[in-house]
N, C-alpha and C. Protein backbone atom coordinates (compact mmCIF):
# COMPACT_ATOMS: atom_id res chain seq x y z
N UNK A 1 16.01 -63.93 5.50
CA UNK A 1 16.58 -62.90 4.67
C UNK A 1 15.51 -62.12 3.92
N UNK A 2 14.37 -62.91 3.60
CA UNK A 2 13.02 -62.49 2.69
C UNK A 2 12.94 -61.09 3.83
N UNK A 3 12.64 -61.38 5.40
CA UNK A 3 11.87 -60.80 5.95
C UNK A 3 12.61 -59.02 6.13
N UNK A 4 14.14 -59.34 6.08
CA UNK A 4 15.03 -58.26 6.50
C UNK A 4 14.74 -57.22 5.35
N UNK A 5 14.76 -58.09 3.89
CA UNK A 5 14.64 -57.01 2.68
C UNK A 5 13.29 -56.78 2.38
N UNK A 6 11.81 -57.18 2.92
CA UNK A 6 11.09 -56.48 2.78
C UNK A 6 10.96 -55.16 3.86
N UNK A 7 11.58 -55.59 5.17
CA UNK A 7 11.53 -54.49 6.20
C UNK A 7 12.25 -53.43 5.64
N UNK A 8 13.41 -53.74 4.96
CA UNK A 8 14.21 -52.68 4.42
C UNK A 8 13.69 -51.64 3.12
N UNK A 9 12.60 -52.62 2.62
CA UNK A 9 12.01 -51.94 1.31
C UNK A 9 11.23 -51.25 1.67
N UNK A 10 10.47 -51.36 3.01
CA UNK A 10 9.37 -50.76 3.65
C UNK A 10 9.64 -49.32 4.52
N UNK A 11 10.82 -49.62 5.20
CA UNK A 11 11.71 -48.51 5.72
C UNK A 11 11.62 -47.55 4.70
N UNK A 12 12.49 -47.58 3.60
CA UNK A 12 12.81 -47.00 2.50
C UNK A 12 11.34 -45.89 1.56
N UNK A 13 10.48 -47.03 1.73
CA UNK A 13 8.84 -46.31 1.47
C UNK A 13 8.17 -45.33 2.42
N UNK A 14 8.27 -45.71 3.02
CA UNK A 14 8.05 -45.06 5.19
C UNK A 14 8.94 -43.55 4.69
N UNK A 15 10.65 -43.74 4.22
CA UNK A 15 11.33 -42.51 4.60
C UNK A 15 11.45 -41.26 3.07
N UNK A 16 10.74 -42.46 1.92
CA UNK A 16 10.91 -41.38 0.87
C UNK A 16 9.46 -40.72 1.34
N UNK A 17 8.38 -41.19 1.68
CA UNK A 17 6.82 -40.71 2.13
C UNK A 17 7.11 -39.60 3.10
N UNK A 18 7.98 -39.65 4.09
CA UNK A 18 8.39 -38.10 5.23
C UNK A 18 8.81 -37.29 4.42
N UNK A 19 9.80 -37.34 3.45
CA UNK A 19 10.54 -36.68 2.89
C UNK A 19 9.86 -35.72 1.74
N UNK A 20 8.67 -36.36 1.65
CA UNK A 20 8.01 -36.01 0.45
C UNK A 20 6.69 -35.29 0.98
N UNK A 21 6.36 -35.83 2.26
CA UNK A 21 5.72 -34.34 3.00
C UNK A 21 6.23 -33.02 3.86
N UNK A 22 7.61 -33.62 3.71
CA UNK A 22 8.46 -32.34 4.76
C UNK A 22 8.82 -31.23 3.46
N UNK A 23 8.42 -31.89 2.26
CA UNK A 23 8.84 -31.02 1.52
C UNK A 23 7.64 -30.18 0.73
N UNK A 24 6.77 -31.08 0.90
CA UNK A 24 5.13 -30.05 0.34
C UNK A 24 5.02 -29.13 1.54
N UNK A 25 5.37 -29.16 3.00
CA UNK A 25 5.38 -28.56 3.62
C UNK A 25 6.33 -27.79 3.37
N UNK A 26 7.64 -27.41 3.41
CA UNK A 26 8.30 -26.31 2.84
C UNK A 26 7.78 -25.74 1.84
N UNK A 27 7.30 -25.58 1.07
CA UNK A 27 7.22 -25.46 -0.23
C UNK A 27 5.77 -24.50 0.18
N UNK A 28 4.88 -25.00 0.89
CA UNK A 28 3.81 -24.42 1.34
C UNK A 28 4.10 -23.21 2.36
N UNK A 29 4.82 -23.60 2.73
CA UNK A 29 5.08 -22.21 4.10
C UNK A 29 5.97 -21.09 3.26
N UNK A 30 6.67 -21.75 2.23
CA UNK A 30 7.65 -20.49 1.50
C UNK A 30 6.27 -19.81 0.46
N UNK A 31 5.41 -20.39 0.28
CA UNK A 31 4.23 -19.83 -0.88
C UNK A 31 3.59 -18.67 0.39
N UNK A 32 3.23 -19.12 1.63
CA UNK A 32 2.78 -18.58 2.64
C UNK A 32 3.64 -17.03 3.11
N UNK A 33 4.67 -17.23 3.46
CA UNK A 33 5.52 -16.00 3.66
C UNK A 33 5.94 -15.28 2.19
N UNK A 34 5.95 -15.95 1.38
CA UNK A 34 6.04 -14.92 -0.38
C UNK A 34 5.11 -13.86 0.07
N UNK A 35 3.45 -15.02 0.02
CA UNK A 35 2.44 -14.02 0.24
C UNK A 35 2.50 -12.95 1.07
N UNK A 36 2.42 -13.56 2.27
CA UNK A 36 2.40 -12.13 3.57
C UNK A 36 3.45 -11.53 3.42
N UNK A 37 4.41 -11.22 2.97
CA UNK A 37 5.57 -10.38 2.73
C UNK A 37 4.96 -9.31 1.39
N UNK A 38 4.61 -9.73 0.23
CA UNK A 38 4.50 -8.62 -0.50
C UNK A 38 3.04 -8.22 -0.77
N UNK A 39 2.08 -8.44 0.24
CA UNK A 39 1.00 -7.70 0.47
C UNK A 39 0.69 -6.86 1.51
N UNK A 40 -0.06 -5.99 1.51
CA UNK A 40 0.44 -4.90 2.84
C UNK A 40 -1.52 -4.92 2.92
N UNK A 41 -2.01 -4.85 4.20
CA UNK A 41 -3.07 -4.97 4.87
C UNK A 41 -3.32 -3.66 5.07
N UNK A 42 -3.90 -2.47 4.87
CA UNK A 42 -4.15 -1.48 5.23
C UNK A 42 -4.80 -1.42 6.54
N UNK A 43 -5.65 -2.26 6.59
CA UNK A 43 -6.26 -2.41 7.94
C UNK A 43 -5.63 -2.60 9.17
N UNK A 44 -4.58 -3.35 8.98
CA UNK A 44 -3.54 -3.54 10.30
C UNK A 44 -3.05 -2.59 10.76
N UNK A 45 -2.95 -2.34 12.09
CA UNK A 45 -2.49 -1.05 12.85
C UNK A 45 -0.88 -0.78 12.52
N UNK A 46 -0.61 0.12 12.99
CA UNK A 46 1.04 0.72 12.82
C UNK A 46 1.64 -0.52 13.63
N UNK A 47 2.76 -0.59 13.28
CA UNK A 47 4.07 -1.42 14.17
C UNK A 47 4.47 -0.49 15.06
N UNK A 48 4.83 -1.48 16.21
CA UNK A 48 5.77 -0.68 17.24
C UNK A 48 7.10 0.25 16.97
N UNK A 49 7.27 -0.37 16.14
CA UNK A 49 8.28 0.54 15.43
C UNK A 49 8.58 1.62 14.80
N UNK A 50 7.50 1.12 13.79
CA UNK A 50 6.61 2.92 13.23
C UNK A 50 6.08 3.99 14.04
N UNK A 51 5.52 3.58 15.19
CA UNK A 51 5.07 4.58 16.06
C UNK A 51 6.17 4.96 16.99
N UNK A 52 7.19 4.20 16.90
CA UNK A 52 8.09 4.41 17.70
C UNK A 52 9.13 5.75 16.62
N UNK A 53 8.98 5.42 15.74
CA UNK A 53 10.11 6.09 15.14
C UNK A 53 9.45 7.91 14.77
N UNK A 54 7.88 8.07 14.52
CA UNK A 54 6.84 9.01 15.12
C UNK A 54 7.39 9.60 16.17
N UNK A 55 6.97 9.17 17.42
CA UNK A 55 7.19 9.26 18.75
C UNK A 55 8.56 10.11 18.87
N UNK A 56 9.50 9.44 18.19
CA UNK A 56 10.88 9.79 18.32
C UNK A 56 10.60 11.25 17.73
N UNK A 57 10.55 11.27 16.84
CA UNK A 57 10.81 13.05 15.97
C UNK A 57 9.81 13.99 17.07
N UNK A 58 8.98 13.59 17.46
CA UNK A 58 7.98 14.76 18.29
C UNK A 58 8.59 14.69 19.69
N UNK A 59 8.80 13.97 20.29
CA UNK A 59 9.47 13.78 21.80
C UNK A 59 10.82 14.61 21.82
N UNK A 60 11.55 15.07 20.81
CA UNK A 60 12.69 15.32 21.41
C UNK A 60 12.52 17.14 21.72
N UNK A 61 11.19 17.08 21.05
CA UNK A 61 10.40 19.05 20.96
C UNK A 61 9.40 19.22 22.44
N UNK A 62 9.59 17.73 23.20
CA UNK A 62 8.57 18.11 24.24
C UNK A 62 9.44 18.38 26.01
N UNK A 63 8.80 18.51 26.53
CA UNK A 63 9.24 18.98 27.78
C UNK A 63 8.01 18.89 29.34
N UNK A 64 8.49 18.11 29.96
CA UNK A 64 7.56 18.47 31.54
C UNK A 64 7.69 19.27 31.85
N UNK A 65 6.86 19.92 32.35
CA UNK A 65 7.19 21.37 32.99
C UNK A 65 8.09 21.23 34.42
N UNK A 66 8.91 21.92 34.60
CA UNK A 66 10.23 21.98 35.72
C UNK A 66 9.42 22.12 37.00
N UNK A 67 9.45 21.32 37.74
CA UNK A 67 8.85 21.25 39.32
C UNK A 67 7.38 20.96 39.19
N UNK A 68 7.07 20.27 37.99
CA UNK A 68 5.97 19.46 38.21
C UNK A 68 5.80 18.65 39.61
N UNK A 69 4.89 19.16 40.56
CA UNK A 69 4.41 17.50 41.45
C UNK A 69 3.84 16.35 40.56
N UNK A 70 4.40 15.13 40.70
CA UNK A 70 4.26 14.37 40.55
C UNK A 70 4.33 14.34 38.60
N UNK A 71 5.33 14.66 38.54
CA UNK A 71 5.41 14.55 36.97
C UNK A 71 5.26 13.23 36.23
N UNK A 72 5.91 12.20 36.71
CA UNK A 72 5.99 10.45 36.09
C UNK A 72 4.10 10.57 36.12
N UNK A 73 3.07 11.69 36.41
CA UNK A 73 2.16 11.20 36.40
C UNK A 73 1.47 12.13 35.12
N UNK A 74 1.99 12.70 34.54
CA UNK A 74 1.52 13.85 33.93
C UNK A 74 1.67 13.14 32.46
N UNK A 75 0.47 11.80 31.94
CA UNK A 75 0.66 11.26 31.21
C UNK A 75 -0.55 12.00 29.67
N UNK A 76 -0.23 12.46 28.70
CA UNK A 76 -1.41 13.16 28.14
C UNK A 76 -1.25 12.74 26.88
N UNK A 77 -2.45 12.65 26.12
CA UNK A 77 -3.13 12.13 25.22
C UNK A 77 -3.32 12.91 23.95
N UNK A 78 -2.82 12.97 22.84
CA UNK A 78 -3.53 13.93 21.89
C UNK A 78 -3.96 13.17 20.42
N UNK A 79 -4.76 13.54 19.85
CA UNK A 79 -5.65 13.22 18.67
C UNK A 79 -4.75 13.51 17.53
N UNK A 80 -3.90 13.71 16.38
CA UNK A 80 -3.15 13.99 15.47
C UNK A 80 -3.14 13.66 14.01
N UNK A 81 -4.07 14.52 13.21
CA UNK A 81 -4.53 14.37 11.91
C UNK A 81 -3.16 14.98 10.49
N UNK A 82 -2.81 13.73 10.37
CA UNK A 82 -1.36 14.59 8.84
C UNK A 82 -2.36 14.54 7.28
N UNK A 83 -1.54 15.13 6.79
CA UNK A 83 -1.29 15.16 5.65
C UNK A 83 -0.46 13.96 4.72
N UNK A 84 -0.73 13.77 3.75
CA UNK A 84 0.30 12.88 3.32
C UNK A 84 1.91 13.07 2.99
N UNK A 85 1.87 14.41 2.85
CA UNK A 85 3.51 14.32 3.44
C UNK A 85 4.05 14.55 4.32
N UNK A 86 3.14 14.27 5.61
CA UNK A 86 3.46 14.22 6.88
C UNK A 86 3.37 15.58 7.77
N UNK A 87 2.71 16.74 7.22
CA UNK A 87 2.61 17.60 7.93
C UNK A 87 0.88 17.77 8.77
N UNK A 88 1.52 18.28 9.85
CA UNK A 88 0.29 18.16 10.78
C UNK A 88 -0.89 19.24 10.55
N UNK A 89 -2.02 18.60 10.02
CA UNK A 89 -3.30 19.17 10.25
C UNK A 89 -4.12 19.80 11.43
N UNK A 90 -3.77 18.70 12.02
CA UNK A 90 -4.64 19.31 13.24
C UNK A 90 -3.93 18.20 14.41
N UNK A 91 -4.01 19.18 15.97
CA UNK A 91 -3.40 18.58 16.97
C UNK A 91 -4.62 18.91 18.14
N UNK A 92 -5.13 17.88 18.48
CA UNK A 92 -6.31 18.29 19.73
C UNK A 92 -5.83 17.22 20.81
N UNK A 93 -6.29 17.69 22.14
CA UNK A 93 -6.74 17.21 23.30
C UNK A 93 -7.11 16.33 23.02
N UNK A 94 -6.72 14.71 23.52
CA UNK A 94 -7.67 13.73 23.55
C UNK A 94 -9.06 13.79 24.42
N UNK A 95 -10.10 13.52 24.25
CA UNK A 95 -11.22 13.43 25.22
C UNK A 95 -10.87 12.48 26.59
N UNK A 96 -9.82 11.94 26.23
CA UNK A 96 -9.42 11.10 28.17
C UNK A 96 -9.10 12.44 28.74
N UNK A 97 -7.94 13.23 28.02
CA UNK A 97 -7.17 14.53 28.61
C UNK A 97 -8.01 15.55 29.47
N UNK A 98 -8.89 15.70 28.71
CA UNK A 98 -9.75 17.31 28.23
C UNK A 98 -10.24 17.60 29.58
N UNK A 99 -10.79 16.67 30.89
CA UNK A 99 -11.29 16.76 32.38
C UNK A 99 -10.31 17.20 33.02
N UNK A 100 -8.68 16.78 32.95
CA UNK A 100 -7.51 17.12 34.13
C UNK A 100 -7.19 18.62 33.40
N UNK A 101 -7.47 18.91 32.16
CA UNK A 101 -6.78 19.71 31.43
C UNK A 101 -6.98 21.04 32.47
N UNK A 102 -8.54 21.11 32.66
CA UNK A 102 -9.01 22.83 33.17
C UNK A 102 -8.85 22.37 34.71
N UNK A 103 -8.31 21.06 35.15
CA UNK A 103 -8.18 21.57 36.89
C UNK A 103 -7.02 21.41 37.31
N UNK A 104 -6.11 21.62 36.27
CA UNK A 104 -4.46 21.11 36.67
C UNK A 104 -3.48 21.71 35.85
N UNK A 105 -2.89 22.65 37.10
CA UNK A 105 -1.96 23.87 35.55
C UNK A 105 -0.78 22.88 35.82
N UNK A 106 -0.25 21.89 36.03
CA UNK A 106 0.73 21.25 35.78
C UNK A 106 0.47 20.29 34.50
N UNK A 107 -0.73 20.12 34.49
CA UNK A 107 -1.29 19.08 33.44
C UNK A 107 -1.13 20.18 32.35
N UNK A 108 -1.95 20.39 32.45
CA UNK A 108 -2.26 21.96 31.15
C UNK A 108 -0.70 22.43 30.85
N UNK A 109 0.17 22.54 31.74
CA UNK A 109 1.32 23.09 30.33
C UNK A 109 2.45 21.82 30.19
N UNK A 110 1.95 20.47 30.81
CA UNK A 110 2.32 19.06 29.85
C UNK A 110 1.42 19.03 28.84
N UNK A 111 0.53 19.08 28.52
CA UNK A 111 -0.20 19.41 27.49
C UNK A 111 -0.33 20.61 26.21
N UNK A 112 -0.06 21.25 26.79
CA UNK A 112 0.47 22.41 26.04
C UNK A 112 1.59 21.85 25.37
N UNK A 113 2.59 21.93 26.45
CA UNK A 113 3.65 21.64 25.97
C UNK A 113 3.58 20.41 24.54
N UNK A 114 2.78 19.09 24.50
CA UNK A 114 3.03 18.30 24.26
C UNK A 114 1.97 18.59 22.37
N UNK A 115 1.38 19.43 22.72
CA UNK A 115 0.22 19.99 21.27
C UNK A 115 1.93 20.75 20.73
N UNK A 116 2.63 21.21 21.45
CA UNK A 116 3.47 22.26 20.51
C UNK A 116 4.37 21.58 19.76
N UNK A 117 4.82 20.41 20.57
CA UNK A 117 5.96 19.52 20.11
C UNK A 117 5.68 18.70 18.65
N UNK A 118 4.25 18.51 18.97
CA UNK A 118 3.66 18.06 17.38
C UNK A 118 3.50 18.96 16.75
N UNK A 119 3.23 20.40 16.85
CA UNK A 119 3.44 21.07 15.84
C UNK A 119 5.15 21.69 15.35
N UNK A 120 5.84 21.74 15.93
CA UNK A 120 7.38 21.83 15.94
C UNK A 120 7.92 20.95 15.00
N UNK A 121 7.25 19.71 14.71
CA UNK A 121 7.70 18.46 14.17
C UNK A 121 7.14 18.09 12.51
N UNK A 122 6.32 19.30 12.77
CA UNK A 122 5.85 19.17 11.27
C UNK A 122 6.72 19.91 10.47
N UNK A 123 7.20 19.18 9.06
CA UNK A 123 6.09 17.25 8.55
C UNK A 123 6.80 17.05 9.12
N UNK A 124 6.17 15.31 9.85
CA UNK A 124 6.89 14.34 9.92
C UNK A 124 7.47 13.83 9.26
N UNK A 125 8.60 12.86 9.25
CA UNK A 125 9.98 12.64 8.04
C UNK A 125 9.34 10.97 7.74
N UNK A 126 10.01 10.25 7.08
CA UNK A 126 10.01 8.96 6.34
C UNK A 126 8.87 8.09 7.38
N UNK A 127 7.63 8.82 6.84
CA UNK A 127 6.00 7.81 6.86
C UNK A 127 6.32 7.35 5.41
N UNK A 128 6.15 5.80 5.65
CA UNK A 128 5.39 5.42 4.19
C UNK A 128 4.28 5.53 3.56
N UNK A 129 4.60 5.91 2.46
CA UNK A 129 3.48 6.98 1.81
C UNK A 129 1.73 5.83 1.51
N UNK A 130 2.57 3.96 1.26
CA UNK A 130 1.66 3.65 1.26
C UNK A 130 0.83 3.18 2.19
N UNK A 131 1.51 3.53 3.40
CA UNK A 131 0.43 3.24 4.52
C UNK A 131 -0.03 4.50 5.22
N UNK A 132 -0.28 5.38 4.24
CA UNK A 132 -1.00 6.97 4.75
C UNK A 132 -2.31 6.46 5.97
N UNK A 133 -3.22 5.78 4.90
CA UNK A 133 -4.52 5.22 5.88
C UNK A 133 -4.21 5.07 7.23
N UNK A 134 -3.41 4.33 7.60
CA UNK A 134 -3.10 3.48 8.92
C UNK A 134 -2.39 5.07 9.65
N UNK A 135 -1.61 6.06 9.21
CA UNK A 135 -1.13 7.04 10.34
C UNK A 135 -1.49 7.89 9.66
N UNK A 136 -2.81 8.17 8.89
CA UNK A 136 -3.27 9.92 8.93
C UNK A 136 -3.87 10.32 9.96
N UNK A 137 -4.78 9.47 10.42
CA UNK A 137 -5.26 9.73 11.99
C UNK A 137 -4.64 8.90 13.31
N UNK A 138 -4.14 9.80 14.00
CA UNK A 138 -3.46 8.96 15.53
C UNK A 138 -3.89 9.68 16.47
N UNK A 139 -3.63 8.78 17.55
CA UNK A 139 -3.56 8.97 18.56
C UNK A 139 -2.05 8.73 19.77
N UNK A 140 -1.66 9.77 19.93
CA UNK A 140 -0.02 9.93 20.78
C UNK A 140 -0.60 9.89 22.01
N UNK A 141 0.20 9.51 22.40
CA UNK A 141 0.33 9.19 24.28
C UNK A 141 1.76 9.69 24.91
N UNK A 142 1.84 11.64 25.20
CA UNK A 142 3.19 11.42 26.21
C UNK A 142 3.57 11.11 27.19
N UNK A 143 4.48 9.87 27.77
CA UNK A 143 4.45 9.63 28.65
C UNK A 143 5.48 10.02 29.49
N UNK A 144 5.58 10.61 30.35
CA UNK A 144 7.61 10.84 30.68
C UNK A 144 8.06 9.92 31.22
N UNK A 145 7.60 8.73 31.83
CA UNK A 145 7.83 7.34 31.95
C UNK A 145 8.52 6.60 30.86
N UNK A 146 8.44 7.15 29.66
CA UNK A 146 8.97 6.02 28.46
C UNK A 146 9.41 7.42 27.74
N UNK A 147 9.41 8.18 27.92
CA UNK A 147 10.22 8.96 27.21
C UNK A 147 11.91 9.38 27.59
N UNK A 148 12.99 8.70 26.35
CA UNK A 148 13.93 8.93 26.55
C UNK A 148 14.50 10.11 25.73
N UNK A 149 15.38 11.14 26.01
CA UNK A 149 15.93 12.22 25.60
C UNK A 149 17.11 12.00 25.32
């Protein structure tokens, strides 16, 4: 009987000891997500989401040109400097672009086209103001592959 109630006292030590690290562990991971939740990293790139929701307001001003050959290929690049309340400074040619630009008038007025749509769109609507750093300078990619209308 000695042996049952020390096993049982020992059990009991064994299960308040889990209990008492499952809970410094909670306790640590909720201090952990407090943190990363109400600090914002300037350095970290945009979310997919954010650029997605970007993307959205300028895409619905763009257009392939009608009887493009090979349009799903007419993928172009532009450089895009705002303002902080979201209006566009400046819209350039990416340097990937700038070689197909002068040997391809199908390229050249997807491109065209795609410099106008960012300017059409200015300002852009609900950027957060405190992550100006992270989207005053971008880089857009139109693709008509992922672009839905």
């Amino acid at each position: 009987m000695k042996d049952t109630a020390k096993k049982q006292q020992k059990d009991e030590k064994a299960d308040k000891k889990k209990k008492e690290l499952a809970d410094n562990g909670e306790q640590k991971e909720d201090k952990a997500t407090k943190n990363n939740s109400q600090t914002y990293d300037p350095t970290l790139p945009m979310s997919l989401s954010e650029r997605d929701a970007i993307m959205g307001q300028i895409a619905k001003n763009w257009s392939v040109p009608a009887g493009a050959k090979d349009a799903h290929e007419l993928v172009v690049i532009v450089n895009v400097e705002l303002r902080e309340d979201g209006e566009v400074l400046k819209v350039e040619l990416a340097n990937a672009s700038k070689p197909r630009y002068s040997q391809d008038t199908f390229f050249r007025a997807a491109a065209d086209s795609a410099i106008r749509a960012v300017k059409l769109s200015s300002p852009l609507k609900n950027l957060p103001p405190d992550k100006y750093a992270t989207w005053r300078e971008m880089e857009l990619t139109f693709n008509p592959r992922e672009m839905l209308f």
